[in-house]
Protein backbone atom coordinates (compact mmCIF):
# COMPACT_ATOMS: atom_id res chain seq x y z
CA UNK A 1 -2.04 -9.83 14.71
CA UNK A 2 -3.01 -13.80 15.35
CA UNK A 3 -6.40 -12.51 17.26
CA UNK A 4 -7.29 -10.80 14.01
CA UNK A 5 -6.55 -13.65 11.37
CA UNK A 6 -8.48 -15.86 13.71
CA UNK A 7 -11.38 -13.24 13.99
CA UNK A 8 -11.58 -13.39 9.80
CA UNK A 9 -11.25 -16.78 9.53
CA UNK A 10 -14.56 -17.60 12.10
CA UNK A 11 -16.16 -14.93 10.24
CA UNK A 12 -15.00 -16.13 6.56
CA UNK A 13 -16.76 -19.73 7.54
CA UNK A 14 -20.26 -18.38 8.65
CA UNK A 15 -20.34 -16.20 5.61
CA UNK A 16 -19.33 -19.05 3.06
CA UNK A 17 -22.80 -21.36 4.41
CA UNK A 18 -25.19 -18.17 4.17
CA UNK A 19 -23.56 -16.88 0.94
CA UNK A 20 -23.08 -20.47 -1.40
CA UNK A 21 -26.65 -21.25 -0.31
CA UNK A 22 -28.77 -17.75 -0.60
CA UNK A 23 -26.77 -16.08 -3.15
CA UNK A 24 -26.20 -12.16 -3.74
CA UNK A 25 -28.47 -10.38 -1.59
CA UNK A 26 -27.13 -11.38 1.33
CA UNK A 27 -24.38 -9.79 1.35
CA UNK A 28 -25.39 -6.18 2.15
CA UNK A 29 -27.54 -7.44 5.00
CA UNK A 30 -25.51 -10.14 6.58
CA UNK A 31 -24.58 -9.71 9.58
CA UNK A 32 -21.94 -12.08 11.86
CA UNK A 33 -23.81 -13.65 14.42
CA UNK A 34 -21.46 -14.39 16.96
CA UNK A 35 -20.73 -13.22 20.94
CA UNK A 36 -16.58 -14.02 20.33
CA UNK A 37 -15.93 -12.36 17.19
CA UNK A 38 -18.63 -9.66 16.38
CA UNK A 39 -18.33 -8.22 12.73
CA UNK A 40 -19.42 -6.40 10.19
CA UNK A 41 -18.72 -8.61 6.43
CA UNK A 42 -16.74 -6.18 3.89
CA UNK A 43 -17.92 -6.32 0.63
CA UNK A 44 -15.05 -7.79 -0.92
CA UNK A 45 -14.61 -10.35 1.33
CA UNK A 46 -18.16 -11.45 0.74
CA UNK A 47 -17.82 -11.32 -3.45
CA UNK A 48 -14.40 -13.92 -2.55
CA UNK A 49 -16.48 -16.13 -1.25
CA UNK A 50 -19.06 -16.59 -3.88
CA UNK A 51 -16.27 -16.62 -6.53
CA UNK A 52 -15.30 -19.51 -4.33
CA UNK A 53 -18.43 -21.35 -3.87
CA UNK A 54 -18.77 -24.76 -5.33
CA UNK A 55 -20.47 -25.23 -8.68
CA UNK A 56 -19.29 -22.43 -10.08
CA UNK A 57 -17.82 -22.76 -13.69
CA UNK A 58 -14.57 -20.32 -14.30
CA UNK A 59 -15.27 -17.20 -15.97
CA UNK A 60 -13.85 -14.49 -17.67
CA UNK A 61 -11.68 -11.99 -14.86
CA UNK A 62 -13.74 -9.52 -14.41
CA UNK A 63 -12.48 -6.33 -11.78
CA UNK A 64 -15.29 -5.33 -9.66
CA UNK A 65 -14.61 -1.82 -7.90
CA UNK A 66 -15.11 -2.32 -4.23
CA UNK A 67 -14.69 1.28 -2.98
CA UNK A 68 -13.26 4.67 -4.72
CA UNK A 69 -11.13 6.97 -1.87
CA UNK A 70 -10.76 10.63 -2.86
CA UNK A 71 -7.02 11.77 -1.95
CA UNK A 72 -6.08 14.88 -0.14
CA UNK A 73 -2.20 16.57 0.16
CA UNK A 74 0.03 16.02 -2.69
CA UNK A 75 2.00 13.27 -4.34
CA UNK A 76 4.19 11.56 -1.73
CA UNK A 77 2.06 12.76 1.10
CA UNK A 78 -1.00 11.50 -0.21
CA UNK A 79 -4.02 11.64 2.63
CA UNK A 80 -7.04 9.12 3.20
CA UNK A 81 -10.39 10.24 4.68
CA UNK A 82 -11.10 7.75 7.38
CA UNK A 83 -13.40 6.98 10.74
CA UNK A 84 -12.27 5.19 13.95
CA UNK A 85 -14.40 4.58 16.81
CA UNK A 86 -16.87 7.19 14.91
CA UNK A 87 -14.42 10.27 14.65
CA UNK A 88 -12.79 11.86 11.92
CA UNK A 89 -8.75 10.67 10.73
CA UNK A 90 -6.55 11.10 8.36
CA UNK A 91 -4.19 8.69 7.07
CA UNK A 92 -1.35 8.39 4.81
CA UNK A 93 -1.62 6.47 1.37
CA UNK A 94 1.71 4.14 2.27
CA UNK A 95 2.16 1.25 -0.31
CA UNK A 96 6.13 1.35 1.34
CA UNK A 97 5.20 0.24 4.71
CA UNK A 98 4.59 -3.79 6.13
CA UNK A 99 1.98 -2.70 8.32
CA UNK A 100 -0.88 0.24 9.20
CA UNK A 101 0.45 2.73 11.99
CA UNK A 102 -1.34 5.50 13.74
CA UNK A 103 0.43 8.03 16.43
CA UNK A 104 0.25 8.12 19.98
CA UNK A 105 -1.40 11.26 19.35
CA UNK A 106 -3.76 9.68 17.48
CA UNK A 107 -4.13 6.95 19.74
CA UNK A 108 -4.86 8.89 22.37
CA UNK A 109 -7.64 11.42 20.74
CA UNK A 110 -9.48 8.47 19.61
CA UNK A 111 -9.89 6.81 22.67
CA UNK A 112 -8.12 3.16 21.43
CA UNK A 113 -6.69 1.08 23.77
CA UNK A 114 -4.10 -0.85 23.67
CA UNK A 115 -3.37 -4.90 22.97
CA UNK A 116 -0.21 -4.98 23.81
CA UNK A 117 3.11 -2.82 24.60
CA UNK A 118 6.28 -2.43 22.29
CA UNK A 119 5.99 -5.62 20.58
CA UNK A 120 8.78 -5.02 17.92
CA UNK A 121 10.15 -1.92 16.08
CA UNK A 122 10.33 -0.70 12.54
CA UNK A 123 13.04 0.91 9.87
CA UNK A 124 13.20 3.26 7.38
CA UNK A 125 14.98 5.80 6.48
CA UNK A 126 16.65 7.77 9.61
CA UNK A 127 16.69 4.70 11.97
CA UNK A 128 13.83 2.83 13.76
CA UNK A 129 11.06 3.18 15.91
CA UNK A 130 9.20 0.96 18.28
CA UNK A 131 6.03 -0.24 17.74
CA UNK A 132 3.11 -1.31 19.85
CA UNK A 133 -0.52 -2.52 19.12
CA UNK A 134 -3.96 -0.71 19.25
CA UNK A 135 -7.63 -1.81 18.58
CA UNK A 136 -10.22 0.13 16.88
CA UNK A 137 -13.37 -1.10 17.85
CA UNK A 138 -15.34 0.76 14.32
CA UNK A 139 -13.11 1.37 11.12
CA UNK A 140 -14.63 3.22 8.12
CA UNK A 141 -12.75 3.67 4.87
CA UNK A 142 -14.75 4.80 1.74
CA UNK A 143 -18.08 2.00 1.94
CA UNK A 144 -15.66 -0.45 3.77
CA UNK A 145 -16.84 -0.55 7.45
CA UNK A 146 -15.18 -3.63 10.07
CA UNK A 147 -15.03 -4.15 13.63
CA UNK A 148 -11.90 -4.70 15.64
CA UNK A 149 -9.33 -3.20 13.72
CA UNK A 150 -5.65 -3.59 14.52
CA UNK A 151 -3.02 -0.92 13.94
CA UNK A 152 0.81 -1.18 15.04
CA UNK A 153 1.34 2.21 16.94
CA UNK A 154 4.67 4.55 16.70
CA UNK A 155 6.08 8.00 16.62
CA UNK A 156 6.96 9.37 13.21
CA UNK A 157 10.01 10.79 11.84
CA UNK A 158 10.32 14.38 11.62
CA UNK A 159 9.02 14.40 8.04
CA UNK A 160 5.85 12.59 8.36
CA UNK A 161 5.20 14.81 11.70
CA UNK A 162 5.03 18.02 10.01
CA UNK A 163 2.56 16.07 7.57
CA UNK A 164 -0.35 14.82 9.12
CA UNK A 165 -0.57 13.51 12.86
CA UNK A 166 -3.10 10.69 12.69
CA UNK A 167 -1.18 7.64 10.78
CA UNK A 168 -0.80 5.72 7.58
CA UNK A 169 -2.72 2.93 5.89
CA UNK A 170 -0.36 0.01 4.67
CA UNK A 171 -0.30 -3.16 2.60
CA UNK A 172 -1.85 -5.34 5.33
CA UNK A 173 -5.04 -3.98 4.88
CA UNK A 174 -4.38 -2.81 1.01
CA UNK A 175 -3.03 -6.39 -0.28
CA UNK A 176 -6.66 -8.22 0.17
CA UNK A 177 -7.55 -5.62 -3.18
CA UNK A 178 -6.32 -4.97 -6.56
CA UNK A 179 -4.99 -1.27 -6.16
CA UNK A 180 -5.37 1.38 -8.83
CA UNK A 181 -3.00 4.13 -8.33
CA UNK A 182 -4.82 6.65 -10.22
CA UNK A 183 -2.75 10.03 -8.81
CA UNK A 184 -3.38 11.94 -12.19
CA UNK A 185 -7.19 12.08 -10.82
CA UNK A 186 -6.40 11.98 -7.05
CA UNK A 187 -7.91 8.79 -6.25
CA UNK A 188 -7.17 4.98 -5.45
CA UNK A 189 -9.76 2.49 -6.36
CA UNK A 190 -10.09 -0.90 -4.38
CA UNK A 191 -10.61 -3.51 -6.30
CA UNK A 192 -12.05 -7.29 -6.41
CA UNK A 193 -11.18 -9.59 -9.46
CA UNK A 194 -13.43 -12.39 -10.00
CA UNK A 195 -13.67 -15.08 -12.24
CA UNK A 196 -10.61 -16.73 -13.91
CA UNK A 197 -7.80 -13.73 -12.79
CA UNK A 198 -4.82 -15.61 -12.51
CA UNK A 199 -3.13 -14.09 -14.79
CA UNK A 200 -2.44 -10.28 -15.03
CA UNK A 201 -5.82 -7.42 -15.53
CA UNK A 202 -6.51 -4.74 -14.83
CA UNK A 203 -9.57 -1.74 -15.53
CA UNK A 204 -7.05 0.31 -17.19
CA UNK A 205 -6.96 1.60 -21.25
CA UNK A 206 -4.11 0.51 -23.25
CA UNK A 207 -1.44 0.12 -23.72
CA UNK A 208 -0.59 -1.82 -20.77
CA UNK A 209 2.61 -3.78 -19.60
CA UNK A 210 3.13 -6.14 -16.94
CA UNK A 211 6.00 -7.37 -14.84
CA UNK A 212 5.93 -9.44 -12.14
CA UNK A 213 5.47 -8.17 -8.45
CA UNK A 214 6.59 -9.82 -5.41
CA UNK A 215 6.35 -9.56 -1.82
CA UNK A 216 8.36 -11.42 1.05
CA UNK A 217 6.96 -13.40 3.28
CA UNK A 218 3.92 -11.70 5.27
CA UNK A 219 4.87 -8.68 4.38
CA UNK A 220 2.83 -7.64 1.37
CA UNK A 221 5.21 -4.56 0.31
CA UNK A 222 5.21 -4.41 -3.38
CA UNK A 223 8.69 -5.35 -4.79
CA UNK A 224 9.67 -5.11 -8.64
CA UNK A 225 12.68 -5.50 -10.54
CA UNK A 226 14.16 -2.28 -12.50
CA UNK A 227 17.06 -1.39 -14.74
CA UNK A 228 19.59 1.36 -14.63
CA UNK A 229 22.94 1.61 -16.49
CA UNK A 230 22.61 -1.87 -16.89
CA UNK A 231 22.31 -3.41 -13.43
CA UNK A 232 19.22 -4.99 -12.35
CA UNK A 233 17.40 -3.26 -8.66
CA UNK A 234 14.97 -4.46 -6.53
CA UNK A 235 12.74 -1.47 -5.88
CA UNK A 236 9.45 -0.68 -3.72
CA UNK A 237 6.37 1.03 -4.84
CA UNK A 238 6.35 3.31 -2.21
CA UNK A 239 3.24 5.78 -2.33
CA UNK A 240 4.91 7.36 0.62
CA UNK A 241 8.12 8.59 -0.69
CA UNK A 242 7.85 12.22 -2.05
CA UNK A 243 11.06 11.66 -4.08
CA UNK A 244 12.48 8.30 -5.79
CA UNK A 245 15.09 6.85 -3.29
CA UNK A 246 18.13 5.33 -3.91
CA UNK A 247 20.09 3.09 -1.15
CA UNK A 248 24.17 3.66 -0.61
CA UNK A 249 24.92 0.24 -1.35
CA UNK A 250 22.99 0.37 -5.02
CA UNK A 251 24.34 4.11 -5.93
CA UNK A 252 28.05 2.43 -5.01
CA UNK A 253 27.23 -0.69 -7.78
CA UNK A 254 26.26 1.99 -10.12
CA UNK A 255 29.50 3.96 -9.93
CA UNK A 256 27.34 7.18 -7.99
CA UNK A 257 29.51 8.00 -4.73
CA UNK A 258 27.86 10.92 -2.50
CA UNK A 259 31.26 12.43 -1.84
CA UNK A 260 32.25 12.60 -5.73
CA UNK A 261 28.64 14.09 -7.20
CA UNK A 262 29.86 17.71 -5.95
CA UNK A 263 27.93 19.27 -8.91
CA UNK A 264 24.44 18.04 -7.42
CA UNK A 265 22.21 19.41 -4.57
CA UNK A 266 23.02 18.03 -1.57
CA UNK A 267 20.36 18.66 1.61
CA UNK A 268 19.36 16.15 4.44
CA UNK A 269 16.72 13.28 3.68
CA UNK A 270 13.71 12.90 5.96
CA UNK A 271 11.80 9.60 6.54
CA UNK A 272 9.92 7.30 9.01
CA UNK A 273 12.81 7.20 10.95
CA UNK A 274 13.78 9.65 14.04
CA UNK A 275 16.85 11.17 12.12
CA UNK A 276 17.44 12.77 9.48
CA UNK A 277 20.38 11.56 6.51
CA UNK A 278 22.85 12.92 4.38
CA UNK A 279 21.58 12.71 0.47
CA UNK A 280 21.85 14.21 -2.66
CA UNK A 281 19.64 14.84 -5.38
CA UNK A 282 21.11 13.06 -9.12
CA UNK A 283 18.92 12.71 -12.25
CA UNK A 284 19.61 9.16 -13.71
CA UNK A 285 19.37 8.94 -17.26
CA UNK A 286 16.89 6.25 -17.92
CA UNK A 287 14.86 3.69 -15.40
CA UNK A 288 13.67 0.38 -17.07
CA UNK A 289 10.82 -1.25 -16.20
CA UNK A 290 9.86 -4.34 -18.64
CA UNK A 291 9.00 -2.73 -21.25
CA UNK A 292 8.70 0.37 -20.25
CA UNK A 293 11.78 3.23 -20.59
CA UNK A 294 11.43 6.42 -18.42
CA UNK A 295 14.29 9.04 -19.15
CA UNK A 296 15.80 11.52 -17.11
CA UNK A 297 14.30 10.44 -13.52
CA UNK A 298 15.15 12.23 -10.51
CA UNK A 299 16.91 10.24 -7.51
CA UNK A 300 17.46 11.06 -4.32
CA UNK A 301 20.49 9.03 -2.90
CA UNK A 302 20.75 8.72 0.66
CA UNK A 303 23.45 7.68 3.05
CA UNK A 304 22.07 5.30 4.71
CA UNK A 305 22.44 1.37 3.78
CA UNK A 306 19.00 -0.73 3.33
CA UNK A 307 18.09 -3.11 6.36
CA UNK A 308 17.11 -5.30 3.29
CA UNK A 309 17.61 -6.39 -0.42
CA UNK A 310 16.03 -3.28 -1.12
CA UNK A 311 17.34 -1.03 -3.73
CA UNK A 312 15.36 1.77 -4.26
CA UNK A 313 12.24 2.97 -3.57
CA UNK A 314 10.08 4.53 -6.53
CA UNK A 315 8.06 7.52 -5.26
CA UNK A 316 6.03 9.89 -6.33
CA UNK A 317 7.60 11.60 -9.01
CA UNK A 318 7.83 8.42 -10.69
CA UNK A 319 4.51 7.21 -9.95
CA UNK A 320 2.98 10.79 -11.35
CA UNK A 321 5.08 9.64 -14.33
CA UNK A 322 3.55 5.85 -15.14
CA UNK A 323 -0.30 4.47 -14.32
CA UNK A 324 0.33 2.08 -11.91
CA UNK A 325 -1.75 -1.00 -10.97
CA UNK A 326 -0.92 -3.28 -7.76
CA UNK A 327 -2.70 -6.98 -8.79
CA UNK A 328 -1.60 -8.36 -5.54
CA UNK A 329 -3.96 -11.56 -6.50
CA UNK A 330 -1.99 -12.10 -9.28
CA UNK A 331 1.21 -10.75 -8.23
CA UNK A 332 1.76 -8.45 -11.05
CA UNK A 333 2.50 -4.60 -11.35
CA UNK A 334 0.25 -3.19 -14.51
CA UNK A 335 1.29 0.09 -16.05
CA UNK A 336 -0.06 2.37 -18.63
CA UNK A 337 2.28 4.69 -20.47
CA UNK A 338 2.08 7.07 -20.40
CA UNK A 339 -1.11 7.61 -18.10
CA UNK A 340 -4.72 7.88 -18.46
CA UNK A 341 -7.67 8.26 -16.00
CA UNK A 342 -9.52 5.07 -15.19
CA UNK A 343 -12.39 4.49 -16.76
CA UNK A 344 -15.51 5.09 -14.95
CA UNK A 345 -17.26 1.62 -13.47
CA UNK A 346 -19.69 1.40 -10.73
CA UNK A 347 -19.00 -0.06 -6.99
């Protein structure tokens, strides 16, 4: 991934001289000039740099929409229309993963090559999987268009197989946005604050509420803080869970043994990883997040422990449930309860 933070920065530097100087227009017809690093500027990346540009008094945050992607497939399994190397792929709307991955299948159909061979591996639930790294030369999402586009490549666990067969788009490419989750209207909007946005926004109706939203390290995974019965989790927004997961170690804190809930459903759990796990299906009375109270949630507890400090990871039931907004700029999770469409605005 170094080749591609250097290829943004040379690119980022060319763009701040032509942008401070001649303004606005530019930025639909710019162009990198250069024989190392050819690309193409994305839109947002141009509209940070003039929010940066010196001279510039702060201002009120203002959210500009970037791009608006349609969504195909249902909630947990949520599909992106995208273009590499000029043909046609799908990809999976995955908030829950570090990192972009396509298949070897996909891989291969495409015509990508590769940068390097198993260069680590990655876990969820059902094990791990080794991962190596492919280039796009042309990536097309929505009005976004780049140049030398790097994706981790992997097999998929049986559950995301018998899904789609191209990939999934991550948080490496989603955290340079503000991400509306609007799933009541099947969409996700990309978004650039500018102006004074420190603090939380977002383009949403009230009421809103806020809590804070971490990530760790360079992994831009969204992390928030929830209650149950009392005891304070660490869970993922994970676009890419179906169901609302909880880990063995958190069910155990919270009194909920596998073994002793003989009057729920019990079936095997599917993930990212090669195996499936033993889990059962347990509705927990209330989930609190700030100030927000959602009863009689559905949980899928698995047997399997988390590789992490992870708790639980909030899917798509729960996300259908609460408008959620990732402000990754200002490291906050917006909500709106319950949930609205997003009103209309102009890219």
């Amino acid at each position: 991934m170094q080749n591609l933070k250097i290829h943004r920065a040379h690119v980022a530097s060319l763009a701040t001289l032509v942008l401070c100087r001649y303004g606005r227009r530019s930025i639909v017809a710019m162009r990198a000039k250069s024989s190392k690093f050819a690309a193409y500027l994305w839109l947002s990346a141009a509209l940070a740099i003039l929010a940066g540009c010196s001279n510039s008094a702060p201002r009120e945050c203002r959210v500009i929409l970037v791009t608006d992607l349609p969504l195909h497939g249902a909630p947990g399994a949520w599909l992106l229309d995208a273009s590499l190397n000029g043909a046609p792929a799908q990809l999976l709307f995955d908030t829950g993963s570090f990192s972009s991955v396509l298949t070897p299948k996909a891989v291969q159909r495409l015509g990508l090559y590769h940068e390097s061979w198993v260069v680590g591996e990655s876990t969820g639930i059902g094990g791990s999987q080794s991962l190596s790294i492919v280039a796009a030369r042309d990536f097309q999402l929505g009005s976004l268009h780049g140049k030398n586009f790097l994706f981790f490549s992997s097999a998929m666990g049986p559950r995301n197989a018998s899904w789609f067969e191209d990939g999934l788009l991550s948080t490496d490419f989603l955290s340079k946005y503000d991400v509306d989750l609007d799933f009541g209207e099947k969409r996700v909007g990309l978004y650039y604050p500018q102006g004074d946005c420190s603090g939380p926004h977002a383009a949403l109706t009230p009421p809103m509420y806020t809590v804070p939203m971490t990530t760790t390290g360079k992994e831009a995974v969204p992390h928030v803080h929830v209650t149950i019965g009392g005891h304070e989790l660490v869970a993922i927004i994970d676009t890419g869970a179906p169901s609302t997961v909880m880990f063995r170690g958190a069910a155990a804190r919270l009194g909920l043994r596998i073994g002793a809930l003989a009057a729920d459903r019990h079936h095997m759990a599917a993930g990212t990883g090669p195996r499936p796990v033993q889990s059962v299906e347990h509705v927990v009375e209330a989930v609190g997040i700030g100030d927000i109270t959602v009863k009689n949630v559905p949980v899928t507890i698995v047997d399997q422990y988390s590789d992490d400090d992870v708790d639980m990871l909030l899917g798509a039931d729960f996300q259908m449930l609460v408008h959620l907004w990732l402000s990754y700029p200002s490291h906050s999770l917006v909500m709106q309860y319950p949930p609205l469409p997003t009103p209309a605005t102009s890219p």
